[in-house]
Protein backbone atom coordinates (compact mmCIF):
# COMPACT_ATOMS: atom_id res chain seq x y z
CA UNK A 1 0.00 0.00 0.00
CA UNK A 2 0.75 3.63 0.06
CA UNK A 3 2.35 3.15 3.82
CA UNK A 4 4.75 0.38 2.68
CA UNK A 5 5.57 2.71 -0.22
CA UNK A 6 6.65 5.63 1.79
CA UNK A 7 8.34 3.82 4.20
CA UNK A 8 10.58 2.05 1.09
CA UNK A 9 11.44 5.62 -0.65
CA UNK A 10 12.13 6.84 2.98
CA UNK A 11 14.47 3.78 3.17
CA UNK A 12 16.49 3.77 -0.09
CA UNK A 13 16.90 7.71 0.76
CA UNK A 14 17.85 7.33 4.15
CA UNK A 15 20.44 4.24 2.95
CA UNK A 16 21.52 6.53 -0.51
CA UNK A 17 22.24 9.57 2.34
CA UNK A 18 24.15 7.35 4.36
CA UNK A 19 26.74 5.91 1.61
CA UNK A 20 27.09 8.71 0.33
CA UNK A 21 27.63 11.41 3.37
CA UNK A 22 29.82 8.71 4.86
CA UNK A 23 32.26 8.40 1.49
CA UNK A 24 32.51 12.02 1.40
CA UNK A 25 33.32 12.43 5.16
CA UNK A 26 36.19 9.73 4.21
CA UNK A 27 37.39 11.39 1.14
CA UNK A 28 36.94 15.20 2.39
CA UNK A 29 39.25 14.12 5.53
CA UNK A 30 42.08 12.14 3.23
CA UNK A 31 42.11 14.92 0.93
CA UNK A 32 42.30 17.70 3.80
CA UNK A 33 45.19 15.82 6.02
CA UNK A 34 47.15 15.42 2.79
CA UNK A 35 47.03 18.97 1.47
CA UNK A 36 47.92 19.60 5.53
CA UNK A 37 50.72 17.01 5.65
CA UNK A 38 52.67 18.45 2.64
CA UNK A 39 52.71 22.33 4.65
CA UNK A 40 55.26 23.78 6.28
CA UNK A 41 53.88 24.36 10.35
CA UNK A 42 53.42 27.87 9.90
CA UNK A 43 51.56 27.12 6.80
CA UNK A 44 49.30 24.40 8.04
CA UNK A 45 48.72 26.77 10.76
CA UNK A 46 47.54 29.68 8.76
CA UNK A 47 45.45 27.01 6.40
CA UNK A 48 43.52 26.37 9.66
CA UNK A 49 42.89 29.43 10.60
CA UNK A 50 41.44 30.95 7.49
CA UNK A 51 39.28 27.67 7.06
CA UNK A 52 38.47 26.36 10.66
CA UNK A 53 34.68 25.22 9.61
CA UNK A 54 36.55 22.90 7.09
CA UNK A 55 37.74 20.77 9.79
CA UNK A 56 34.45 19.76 11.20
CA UNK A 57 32.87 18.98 7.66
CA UNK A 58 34.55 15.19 7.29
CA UNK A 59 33.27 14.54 10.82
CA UNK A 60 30.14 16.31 10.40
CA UNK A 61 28.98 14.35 7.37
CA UNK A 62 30.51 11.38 9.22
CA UNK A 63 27.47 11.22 12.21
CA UNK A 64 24.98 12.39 10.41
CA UNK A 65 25.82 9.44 7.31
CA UNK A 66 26.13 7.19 11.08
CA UNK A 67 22.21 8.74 12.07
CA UNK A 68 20.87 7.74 8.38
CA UNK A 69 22.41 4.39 8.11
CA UNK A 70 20.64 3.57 11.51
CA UNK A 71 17.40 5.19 10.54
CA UNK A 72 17.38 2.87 7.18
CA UNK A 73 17.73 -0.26 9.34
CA UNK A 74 14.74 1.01 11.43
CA UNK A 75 13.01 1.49 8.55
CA UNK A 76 13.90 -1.58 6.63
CA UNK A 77 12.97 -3.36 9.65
CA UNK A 78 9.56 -1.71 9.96
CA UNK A 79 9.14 -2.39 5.81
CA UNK A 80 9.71 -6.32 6.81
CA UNK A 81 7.75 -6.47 9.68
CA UNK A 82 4.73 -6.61 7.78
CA UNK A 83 2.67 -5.98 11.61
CA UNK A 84 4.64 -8.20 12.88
CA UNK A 85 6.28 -6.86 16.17
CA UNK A 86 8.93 -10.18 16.70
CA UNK A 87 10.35 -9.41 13.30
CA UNK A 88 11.61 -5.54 14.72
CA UNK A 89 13.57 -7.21 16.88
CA UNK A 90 16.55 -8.14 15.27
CA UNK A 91 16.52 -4.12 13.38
CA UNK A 92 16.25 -2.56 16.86
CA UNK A 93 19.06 -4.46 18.28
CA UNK A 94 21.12 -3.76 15.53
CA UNK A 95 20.21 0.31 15.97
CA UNK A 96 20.62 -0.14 19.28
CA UNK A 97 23.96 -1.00 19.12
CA UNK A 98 25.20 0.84 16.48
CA UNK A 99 23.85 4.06 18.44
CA UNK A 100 25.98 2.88 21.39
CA UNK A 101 28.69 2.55 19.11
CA UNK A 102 28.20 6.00 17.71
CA UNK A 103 27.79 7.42 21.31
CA UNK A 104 30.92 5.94 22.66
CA UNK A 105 32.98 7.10 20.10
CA UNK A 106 31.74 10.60 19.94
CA UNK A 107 32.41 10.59 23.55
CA UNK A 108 35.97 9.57 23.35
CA UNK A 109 36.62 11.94 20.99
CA UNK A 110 35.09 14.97 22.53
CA UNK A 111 36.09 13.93 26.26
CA UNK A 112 38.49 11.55 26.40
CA UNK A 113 40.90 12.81 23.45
């Protein structure tokens, strides 16, 4: 029906988002850290002050790629469910811990590093 519909073209979006903001977080960062690694210090310096916002971009499009991978598994879950409640188990475990996942490593990042 038109439910299962929306919930499948929220899905492939959601899982499209999340490939591709991850990749780019992965390719923005290699790209950045090389173009820093072949500066002087003084240079690298002065690259990150002119362009500070560029250094939160990779990581940026990193958690929010995280948030729409877990959101397709969610949804994929709810697509397969088909009113069945024991079949969302599996998907919400999985979210579940991939959210932990994502939590513990944004805390050891922020905090601990």
């Amino acid at each position: 029906g038109a439910q299962v519909d929306a919930l499948a073209i929220s899905q492939a979006l959601s899982m499209f988002l999340s490939v591709h903001l991850c990749t780019f977080g992965a390719i923005s960062s290699t790209i950045l850290y090389m173009r820093l690694n072949n500066l002087d210090d003084d240079a690298a310096k002065a690259f990150i002050r002119k362009w500070p916002r560029m250094f939160s971009l990779p990581w940026d499009a990193l958690v929010v790629g995280c948030f729409c991978y877990l959101c397709s598994i969610v949804l994929l879950g709810l697509i397969n469910a088909g009113g069945s409640s024991a079949q969302l188990f599996w998907p919400i475990c999985f979210c579940a811990a991939g959210g932990m996942c994502v939590s513990g490593l944004l805390y050891y990042l922020a905090v601990v590093k």
